[in-house]
Protein backbone atom coordinates (compact mmCIF):
# COMPACT_ATOMS: atom_id res chain seq x y z
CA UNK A 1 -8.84 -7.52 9.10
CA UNK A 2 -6.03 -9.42 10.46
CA UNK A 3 -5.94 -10.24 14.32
CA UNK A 4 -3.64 -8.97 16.25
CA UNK A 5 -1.65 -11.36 19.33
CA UNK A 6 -2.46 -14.51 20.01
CA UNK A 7 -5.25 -14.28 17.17
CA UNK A 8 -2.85 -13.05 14.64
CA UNK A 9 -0.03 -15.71 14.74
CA UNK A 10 -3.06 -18.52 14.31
CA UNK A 11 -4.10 -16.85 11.42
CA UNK A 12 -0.41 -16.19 10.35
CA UNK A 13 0.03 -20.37 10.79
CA UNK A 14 -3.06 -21.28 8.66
CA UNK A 15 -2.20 -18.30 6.22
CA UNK A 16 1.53 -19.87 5.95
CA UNK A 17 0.37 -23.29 5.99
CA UNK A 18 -1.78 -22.56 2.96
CA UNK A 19 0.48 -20.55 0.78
CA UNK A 20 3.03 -23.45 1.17
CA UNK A 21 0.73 -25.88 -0.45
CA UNK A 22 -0.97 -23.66 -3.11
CA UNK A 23 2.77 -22.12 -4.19
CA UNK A 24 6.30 -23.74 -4.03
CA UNK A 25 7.93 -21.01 -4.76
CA UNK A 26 6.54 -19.30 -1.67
CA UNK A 27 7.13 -22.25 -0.25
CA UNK A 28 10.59 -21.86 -0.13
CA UNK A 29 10.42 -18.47 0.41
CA UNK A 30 8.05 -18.99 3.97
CA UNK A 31 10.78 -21.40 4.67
CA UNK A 32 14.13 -19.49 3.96
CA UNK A 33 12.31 -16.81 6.43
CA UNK A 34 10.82 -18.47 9.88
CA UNK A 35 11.25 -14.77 11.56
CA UNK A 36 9.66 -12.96 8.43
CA UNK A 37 7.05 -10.35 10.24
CA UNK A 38 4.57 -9.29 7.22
CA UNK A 39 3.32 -6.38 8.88
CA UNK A 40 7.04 -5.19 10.47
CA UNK A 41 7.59 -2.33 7.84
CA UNK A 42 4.31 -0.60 9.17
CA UNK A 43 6.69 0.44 12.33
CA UNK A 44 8.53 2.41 9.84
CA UNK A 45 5.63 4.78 8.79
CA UNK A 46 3.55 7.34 11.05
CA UNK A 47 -0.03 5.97 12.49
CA UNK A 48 -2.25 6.51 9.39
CA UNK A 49 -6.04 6.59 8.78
CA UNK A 50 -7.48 5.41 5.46
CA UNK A 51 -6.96 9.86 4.82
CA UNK A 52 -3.43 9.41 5.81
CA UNK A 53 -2.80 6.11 3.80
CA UNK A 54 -4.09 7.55 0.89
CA UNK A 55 -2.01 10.65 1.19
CA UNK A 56 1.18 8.65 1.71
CA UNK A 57 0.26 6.58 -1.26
CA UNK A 58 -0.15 9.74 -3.35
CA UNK A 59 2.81 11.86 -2.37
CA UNK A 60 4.66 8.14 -3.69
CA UNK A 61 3.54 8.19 -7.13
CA UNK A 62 6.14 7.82 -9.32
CA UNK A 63 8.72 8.67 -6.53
CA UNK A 64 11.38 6.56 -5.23
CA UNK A 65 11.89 5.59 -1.55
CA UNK A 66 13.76 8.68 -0.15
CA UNK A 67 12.05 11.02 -2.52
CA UNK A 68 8.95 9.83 -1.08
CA UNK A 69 10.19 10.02 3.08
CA UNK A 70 11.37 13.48 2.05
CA UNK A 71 8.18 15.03 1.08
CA UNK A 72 6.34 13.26 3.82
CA UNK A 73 8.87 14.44 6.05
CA UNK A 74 8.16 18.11 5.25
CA UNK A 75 4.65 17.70 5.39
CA UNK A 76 4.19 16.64 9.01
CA UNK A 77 6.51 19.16 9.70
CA UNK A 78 3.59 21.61 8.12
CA UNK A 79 0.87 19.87 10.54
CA UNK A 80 2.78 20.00 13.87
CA UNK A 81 4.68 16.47 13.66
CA UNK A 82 1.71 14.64 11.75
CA UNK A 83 0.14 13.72 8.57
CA UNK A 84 -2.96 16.03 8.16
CA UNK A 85 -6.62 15.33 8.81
CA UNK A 86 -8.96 15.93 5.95
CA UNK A 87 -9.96 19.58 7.37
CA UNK A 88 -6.18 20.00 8.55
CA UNK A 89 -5.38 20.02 4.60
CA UNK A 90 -7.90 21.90 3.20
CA UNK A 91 -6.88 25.05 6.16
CA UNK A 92 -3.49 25.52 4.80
CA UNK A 93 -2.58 27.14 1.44
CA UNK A 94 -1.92 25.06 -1.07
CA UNK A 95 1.13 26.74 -1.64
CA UNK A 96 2.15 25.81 1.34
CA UNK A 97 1.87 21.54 0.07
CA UNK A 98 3.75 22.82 -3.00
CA UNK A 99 6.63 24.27 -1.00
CA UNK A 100 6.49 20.92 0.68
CA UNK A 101 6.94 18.64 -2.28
CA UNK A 102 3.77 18.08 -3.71
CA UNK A 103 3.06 18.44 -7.32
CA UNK A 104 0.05 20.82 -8.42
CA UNK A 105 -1.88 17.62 -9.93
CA UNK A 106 -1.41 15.67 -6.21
CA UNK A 107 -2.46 18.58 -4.51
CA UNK A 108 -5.60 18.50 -6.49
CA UNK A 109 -6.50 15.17 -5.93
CA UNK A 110 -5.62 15.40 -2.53
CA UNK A 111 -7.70 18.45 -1.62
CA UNK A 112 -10.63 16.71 -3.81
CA UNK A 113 -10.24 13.99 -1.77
CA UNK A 114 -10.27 16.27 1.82
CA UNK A 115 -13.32 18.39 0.43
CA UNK A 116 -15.45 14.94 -0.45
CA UNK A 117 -14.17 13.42 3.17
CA UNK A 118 -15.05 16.83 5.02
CA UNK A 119 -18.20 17.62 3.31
CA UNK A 120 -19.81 13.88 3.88
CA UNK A 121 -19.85 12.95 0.29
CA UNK A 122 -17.38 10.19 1.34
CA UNK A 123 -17.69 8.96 4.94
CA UNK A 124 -14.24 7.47 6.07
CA UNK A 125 -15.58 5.24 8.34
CA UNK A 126 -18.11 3.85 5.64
CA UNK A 127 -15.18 3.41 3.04
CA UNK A 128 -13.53 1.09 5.79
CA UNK A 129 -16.09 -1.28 5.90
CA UNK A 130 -16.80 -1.51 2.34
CA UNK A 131 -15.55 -4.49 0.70
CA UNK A 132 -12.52 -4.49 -1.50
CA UNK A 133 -14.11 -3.84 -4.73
CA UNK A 134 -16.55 -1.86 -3.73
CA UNK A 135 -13.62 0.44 -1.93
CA UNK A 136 -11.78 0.41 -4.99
CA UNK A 137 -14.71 1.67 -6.99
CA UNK A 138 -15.46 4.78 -4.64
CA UNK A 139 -11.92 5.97 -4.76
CA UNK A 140 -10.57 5.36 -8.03
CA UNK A 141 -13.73 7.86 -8.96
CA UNK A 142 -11.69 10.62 -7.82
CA UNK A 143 -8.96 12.07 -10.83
CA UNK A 144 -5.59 11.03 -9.40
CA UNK A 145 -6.23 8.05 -7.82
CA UNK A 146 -5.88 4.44 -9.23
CA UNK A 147 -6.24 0.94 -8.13
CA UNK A 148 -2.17 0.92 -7.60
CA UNK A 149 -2.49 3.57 -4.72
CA UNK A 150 -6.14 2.06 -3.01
CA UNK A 151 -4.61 -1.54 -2.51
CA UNK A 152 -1.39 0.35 -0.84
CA UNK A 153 -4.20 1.70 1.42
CA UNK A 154 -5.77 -0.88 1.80
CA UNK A 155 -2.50 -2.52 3.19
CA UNK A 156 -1.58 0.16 5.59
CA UNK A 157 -4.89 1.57 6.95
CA UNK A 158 -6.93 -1.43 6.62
CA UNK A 159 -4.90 -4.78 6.93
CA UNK A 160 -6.79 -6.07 4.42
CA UNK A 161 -5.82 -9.94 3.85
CA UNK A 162 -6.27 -10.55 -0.06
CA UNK A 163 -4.46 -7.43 -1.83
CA UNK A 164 -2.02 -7.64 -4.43
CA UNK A 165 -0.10 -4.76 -6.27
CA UNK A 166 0.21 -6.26 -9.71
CA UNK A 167 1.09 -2.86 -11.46
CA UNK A 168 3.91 -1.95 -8.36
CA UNK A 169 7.50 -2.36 -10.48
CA UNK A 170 9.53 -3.79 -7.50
CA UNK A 171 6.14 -6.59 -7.34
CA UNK A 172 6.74 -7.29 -10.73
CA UNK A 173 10.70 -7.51 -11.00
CA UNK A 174 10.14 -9.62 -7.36
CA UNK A 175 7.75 -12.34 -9.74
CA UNK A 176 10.21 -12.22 -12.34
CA UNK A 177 13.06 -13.38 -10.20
CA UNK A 178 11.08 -15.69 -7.76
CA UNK A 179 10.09 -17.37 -10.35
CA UNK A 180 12.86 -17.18 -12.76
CA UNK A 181 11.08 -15.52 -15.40
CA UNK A 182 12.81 -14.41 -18.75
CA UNK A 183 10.75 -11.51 -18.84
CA UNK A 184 9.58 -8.87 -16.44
CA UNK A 185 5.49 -10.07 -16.17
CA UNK A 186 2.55 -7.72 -17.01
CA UNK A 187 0.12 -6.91 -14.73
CA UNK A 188 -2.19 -9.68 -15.72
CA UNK A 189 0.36 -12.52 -15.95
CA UNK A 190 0.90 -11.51 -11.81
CA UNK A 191 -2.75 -11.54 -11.40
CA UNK A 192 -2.62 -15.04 -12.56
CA UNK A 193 0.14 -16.20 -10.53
CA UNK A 194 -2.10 -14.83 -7.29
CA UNK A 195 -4.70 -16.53 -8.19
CA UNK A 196 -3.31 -19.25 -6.12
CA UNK A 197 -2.54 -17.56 -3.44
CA UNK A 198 -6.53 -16.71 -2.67
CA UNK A 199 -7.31 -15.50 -0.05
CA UNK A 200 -4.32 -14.73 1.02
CA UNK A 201 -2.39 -12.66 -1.05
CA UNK A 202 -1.33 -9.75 1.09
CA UNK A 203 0.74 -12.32 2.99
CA UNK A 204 2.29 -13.74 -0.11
CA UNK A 205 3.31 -10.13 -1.17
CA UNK A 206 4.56 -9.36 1.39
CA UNK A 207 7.06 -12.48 1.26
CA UNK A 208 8.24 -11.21 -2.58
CA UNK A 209 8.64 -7.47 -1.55
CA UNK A 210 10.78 -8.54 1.28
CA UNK A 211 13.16 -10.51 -1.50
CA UNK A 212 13.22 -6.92 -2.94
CA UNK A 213 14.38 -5.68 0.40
CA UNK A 214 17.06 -7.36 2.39
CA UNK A 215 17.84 -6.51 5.13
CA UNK A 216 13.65 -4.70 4.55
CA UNK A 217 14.03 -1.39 5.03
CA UNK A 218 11.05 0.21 3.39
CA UNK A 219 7.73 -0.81 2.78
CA UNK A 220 6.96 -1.84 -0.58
CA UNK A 221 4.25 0.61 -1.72
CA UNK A 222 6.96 3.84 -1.34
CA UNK A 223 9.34 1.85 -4.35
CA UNK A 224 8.91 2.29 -7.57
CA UNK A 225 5.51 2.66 -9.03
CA UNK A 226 3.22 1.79 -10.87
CA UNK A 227 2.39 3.80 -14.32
CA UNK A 228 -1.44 3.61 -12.79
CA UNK A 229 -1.84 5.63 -9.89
């Protein structure tokens, strides 16, 4: 997890300091933004458990940015001003998520998801410490949900320091122009290109999304997305 305060900008330094020797491109891009705050965007979304990051995540598949604020919108307006609880979303119709914004099939996964979290078949505090593969293994077990919307969980809920979205479109098109590409790269040509940026890559993601997004107003995983969920 990354430290917060005085413990956060040291490991923001040594993160920096890293990814400027491993990458020139980010390099330049570290350098072209002293003020850049990596985590900033997170002030734009409600306070979200790993339950609550995986909904958001979710209701984004294959929606754009307002599309996505929309529906999430109306469905903290169906919880009282917040993003449900497990039991919170298995006590309300599911009607009543379609008439929000949700499709049938993200309903289903969603209510899966509630009924495994509710019953103790998945403990959410267990999930959190699990490491990242073994995390992604658990969840992407569950129709619906894919390694695309677990590593946008893992950014929000968990801070996790070495995630990287290679299937997110806006990552992709960020590669292509960062590093002046002639094609828009696959998922595994990205994967390569992190490599380098071990094990720091949810730092060095951040720094391409926010080329996607200047002035940033939206965090990267609610653009367009991946054809894996």
């Amino acid at each position: 997890m990354i430290k917060e305060d005085s413990a956060r900008a040291a490991w923001l330094r040594q993160a920096r300091s890293h990814l400027r020797e491993a990458d020139t491109v980010l390099a330049r891009l570290i350098d072209d933004r002293p003020d850049f705050d990596p985590r900033g965007w997170l002030t734009q979304l409600p306070p979200m458990d790993l339950y609550g990051a995986l909904l958001f995540q979710v209701t984004g598949q294959q929606l754009s940015v307002a599309a996505t604020r929309r529906t999430l919108a109306r469905i903290e307006d169906l919880f009282g001003g917040h993003l449900p609880a497990p039991a919170e979303l298995l006590s309300v119709e599911p009607g009543q998520l379609r008439a929000a914004g949700l499709s049938w099939r993200k309903i289903g996964t969603l209510r899966d998801l509630a009924a495994r979290m509710s019953d103790g078949r998945l403990d959410p505090d267990e999930l959190s410490g699990l490491p990242d593969d073994e995390l992604m293994a658990e969840l992407t077990a569950i129709p619906g949900i894919g390694p695309w919307t677990v590593q946008g969980a893992m950014l929000i809920a968990l801070g996790r320091e070495d995630v990287v979205l290679p299937g997110d479109l806006a990552l992709r098109k960020a590669v292509r122009a960062a590093y002046q590409l002639d094609h828009l790269p696959a998922e595994q040509e990205v994967l390569a290109i992190a490599d380098k940026w071990r094990p720091y890559r949810s730092l060095a993601t951040s720094y391409l999304f926010s080329t996607a997004y200047e002035p940033a107003d939206a965090p990267p995983t609610a653009q367009n997305r991946s054809a894996g969920a």
